[in-house]
C-alpha atoms as a PDB file:
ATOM      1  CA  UNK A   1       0.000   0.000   0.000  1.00  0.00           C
ATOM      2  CA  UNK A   2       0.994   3.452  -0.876  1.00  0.00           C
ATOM      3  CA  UNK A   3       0.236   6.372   0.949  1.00  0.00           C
ATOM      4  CA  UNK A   4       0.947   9.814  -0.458  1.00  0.00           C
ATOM      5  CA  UNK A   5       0.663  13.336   1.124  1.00  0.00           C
ATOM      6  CA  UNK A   6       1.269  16.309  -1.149  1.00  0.00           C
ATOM      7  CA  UNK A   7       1.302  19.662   0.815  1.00  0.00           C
ATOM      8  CA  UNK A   8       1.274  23.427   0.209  1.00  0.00           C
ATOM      9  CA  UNK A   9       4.310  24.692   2.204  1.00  0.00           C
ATOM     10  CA  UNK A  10       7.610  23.761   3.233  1.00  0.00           C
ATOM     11  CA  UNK A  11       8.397  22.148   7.027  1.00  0.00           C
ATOM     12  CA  UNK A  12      11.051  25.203   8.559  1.00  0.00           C
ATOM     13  CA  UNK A  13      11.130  24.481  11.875  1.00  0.00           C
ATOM     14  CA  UNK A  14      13.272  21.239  13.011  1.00  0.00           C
ATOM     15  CA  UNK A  15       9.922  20.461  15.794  1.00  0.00           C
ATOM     16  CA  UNK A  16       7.487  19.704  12.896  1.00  0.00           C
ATOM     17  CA  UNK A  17      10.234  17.718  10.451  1.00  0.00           C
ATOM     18  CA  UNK A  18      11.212  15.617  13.371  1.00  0.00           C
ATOM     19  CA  UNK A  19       7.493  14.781  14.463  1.00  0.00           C
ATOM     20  CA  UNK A  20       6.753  13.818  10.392  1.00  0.00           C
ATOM     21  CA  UNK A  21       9.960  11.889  10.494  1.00  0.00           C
ATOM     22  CA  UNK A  22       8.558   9.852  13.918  1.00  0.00           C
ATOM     23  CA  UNK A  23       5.151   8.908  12.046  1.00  0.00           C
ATOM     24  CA  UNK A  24       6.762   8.303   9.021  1.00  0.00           C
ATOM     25  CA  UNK A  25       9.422   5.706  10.705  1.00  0.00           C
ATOM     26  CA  UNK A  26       6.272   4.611  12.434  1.00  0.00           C
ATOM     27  CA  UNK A  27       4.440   3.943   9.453  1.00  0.00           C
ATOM     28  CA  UNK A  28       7.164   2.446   7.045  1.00  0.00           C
ATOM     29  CA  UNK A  29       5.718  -1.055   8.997  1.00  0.00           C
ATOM     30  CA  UNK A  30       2.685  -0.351   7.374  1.00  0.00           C
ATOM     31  CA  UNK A  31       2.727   1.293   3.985  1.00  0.00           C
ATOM     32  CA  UNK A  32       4.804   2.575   1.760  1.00  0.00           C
ATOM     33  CA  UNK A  33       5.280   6.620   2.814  1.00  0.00           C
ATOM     34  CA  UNK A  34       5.565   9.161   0.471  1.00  0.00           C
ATOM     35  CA  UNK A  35       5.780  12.792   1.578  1.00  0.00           C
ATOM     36  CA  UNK A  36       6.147  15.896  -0.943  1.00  0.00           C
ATOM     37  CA  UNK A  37       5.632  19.655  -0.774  1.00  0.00           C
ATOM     38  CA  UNK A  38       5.175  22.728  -2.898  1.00  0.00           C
ATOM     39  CA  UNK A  39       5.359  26.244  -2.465  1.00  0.00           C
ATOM     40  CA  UNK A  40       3.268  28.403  -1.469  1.00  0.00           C
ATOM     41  CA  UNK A  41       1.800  30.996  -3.836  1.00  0.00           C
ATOM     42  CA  UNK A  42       3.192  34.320  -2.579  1.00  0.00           C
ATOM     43  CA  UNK A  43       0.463  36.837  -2.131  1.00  0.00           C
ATOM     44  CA  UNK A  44      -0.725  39.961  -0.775  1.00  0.00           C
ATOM     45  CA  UNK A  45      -3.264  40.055   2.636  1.00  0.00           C
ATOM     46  CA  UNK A  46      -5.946  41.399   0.747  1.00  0.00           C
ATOM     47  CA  UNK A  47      -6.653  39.667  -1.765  1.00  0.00           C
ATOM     48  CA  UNK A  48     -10.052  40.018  -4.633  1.00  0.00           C
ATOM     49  CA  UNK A  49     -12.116  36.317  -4.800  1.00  0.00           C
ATOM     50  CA  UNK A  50     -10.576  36.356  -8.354  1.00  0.00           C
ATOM     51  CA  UNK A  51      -6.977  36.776  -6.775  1.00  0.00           C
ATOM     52  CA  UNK A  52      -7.813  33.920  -4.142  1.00  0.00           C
ATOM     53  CA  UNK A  53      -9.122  31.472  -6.763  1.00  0.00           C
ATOM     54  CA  UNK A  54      -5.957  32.530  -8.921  1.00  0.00           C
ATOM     55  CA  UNK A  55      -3.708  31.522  -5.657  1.00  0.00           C
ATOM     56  CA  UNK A  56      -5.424  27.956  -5.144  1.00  0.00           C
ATOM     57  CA  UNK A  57      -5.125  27.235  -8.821  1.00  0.00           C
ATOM     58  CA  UNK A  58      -1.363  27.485  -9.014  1.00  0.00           C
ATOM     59  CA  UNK A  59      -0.909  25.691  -5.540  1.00  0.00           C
ATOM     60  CA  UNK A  60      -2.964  22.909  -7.174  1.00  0.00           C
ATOM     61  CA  UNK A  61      -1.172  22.659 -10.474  1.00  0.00           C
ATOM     62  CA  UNK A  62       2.243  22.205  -8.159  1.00  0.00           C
ATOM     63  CA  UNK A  63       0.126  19.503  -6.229  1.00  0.00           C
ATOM     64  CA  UNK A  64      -0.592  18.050  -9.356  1.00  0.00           C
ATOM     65  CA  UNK A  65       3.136  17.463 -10.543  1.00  0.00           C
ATOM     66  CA  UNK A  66       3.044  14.953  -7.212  1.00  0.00           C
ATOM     67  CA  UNK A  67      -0.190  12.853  -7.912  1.00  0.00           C
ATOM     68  CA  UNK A  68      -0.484   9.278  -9.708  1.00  0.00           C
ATOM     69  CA  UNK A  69      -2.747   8.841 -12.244  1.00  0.00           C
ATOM     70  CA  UNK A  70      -4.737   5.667 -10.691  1.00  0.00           C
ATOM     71  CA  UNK A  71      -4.394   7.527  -6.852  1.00  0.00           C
ATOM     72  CA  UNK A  72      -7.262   7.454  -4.601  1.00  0.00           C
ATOM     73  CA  UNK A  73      -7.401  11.349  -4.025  1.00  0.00           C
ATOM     74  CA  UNK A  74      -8.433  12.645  -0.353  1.00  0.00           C
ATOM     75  CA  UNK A  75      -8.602  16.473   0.234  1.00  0.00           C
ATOM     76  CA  UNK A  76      -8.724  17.797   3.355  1.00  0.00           C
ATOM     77  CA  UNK A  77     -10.844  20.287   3.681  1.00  0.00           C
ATOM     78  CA  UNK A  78     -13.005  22.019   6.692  1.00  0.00           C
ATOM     79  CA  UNK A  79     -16.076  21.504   4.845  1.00  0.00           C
ATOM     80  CA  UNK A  80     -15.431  17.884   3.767  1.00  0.00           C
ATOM     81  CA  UNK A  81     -16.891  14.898   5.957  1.00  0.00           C
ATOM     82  CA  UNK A  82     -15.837  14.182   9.703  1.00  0.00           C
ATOM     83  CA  UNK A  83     -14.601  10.887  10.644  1.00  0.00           C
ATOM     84  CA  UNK A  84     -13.610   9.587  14.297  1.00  0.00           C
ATOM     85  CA  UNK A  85     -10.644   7.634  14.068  1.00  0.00           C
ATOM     86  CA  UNK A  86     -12.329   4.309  13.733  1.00  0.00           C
ATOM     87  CA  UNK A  87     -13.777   5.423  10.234  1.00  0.00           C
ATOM     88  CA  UNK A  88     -11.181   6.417   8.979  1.00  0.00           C
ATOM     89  CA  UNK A  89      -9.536   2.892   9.650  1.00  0.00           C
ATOM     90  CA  UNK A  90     -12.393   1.232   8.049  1.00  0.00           C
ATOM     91  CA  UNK A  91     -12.012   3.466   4.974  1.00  0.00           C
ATOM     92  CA  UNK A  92      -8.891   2.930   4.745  1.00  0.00           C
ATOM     93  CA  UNK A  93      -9.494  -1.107   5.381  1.00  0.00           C
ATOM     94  CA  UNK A  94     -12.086  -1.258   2.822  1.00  0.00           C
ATOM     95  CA  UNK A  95     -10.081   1.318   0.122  1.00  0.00           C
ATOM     96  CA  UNK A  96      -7.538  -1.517   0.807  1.00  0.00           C
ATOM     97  CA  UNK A  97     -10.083  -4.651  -0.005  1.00  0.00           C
ATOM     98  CA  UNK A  98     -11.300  -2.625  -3.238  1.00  0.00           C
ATOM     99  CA  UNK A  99      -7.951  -2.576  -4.834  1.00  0.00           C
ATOM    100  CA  UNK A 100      -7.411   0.790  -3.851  1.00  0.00           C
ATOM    101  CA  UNK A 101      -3.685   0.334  -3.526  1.00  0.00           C
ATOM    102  CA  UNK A 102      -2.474   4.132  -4.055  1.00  0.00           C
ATOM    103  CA  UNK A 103      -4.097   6.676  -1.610  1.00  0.00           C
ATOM    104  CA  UNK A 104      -3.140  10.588  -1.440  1.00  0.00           C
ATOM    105  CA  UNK A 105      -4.160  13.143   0.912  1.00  0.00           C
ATOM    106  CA  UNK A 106      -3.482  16.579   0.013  1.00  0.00           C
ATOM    107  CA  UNK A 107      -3.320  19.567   1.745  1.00  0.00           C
ATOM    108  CA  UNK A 108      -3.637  23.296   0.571  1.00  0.00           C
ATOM    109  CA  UNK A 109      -2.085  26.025   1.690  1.00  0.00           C
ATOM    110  CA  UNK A 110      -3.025  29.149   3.899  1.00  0.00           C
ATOM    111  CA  UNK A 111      -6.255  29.712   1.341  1.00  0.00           C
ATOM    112  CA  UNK A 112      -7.113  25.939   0.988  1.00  0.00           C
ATOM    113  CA  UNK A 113      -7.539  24.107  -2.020  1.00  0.00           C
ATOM    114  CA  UNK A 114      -8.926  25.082  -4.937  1.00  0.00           C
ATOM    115  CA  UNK A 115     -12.152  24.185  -5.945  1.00  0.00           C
ATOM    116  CA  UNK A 116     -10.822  21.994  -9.312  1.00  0.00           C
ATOM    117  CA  UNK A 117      -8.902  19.981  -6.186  1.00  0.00           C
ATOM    118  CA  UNK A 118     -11.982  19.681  -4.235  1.00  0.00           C
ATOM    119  CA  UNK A 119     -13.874  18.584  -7.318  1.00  0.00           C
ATOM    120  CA  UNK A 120     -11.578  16.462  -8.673  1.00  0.00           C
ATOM    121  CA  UNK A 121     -10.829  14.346  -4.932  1.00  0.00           C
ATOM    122  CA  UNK A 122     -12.583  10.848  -4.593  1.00  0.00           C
ATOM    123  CA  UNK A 123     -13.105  12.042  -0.652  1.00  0.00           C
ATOM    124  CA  UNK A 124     -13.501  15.459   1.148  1.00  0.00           C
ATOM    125  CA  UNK A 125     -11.833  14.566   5.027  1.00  0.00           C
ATOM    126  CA  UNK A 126     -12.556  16.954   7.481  1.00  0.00           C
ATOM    127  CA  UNK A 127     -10.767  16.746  10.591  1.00  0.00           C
ATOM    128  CA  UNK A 128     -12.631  19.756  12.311  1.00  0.00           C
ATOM    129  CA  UNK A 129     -14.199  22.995  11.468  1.00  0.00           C
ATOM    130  CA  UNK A 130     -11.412  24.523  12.944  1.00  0.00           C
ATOM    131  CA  UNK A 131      -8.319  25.667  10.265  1.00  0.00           C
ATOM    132  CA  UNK A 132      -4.785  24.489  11.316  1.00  0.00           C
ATOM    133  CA  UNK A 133      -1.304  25.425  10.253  1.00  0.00           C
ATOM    134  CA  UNK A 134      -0.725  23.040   7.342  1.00  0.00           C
ATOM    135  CA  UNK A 135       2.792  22.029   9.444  1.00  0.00           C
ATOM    136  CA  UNK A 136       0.530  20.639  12.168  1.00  0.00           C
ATOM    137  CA  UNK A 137      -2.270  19.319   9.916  1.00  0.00           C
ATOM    138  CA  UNK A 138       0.590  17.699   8.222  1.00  0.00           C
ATOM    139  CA  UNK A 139       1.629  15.990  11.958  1.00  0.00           C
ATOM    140  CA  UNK A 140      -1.899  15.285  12.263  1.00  0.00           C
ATOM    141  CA  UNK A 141      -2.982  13.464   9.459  1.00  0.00           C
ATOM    142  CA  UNK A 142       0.235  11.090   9.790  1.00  0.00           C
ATOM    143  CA  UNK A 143      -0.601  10.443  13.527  1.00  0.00           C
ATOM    144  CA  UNK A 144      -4.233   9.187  11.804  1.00  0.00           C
ATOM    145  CA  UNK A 145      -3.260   7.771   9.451  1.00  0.00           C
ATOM    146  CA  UNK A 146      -0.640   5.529  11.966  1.00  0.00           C
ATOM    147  CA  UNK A 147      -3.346   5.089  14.326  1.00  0.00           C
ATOM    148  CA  UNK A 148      -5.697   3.747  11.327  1.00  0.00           C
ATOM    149  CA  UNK A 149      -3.058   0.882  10.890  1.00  0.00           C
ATOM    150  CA  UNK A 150      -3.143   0.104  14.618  1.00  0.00           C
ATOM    151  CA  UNK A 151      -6.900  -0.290  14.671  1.00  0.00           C
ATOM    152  CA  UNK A 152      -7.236  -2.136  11.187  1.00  0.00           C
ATOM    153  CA  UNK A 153      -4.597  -5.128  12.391  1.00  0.00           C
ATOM    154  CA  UNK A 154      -6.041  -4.929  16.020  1.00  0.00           C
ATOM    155  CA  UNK A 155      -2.908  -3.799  17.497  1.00  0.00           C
ATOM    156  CA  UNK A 156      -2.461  -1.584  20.905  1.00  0.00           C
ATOM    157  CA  UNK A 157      -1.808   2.153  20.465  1.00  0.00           C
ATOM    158  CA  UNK A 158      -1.986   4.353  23.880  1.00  0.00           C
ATOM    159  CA  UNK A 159      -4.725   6.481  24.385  1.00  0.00           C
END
């Protein structure tokens, strides 16, 4: 099993990279890990709903240059579906049993995705209604996506 995740933004601080490199050590038990990021879009603060949509379109078409053809696309997005962890093991279980060997999860950057990325994902994943640094969402969705393993195969994980 492959699991992608294709971000807007690069990891600065040495905190986040080490916590990615934890879950993805974690993880390489599991599924094959793939991590990649893109820059941001630089931008003014104010920006027109013309200039915003112009912003999430070029993050996208950098996301793009990181996504298989035959991938099973996830976006995270606030508006997309909430899961509790469980779920999103048995998604990932039955995504699995379906021949779904190639899963990506992308996430946008300080604007979100665009709305060709939204339409264009298989699944909308919300983790909250709350927006998050995409550094920690990126921690986040790893420390899922490790936990999803543990409950599929029925193994321990601390609470």
């Amino acid at each position: 099993m492959r699991i992608a995740v294709a971000s807007v933004g690069k990891l600065k601080e040495k905190y986040w990279r080490e916590a990615i490199a934890e879950y993805s050590k974690r993880l390489a038990a599991y599924c094959r890990l793939e991590i990649s990021e893109v820059s941001d879009e630089s931008h003014a603060e104010e920006l027109s709903a013309a200039e915003v949509d112009m912003v999430k379109q070029r993050e996208w078409e950098r996301l793009c240059r990181h996504l298989r053809a035959d991938t099973y696309l996830v976006a995270l997005d606030v508006k997309g579906e909430p899961v509790s962890s469980e779920e999103l093991a048995e998604r990932i279980d039955k995504l699995t049993l379906k021949g779904h060997s190639d899963i990506t999860f992308i996430i946008g950057g300080s604007l979100g995705l665009s709305e060709q990325a939204l339409k264009q994902a298989h699944w909308r994943l919300s983790f909250s209604r709350m927006t998050f640094p995409h550094q920690l969402m990126r921690v986040v969705l790893l420390e899922q996506i490790y936990r999803a393993y543990k409950i599929i195969r029925g193994e321990p994980y601390h609470k």
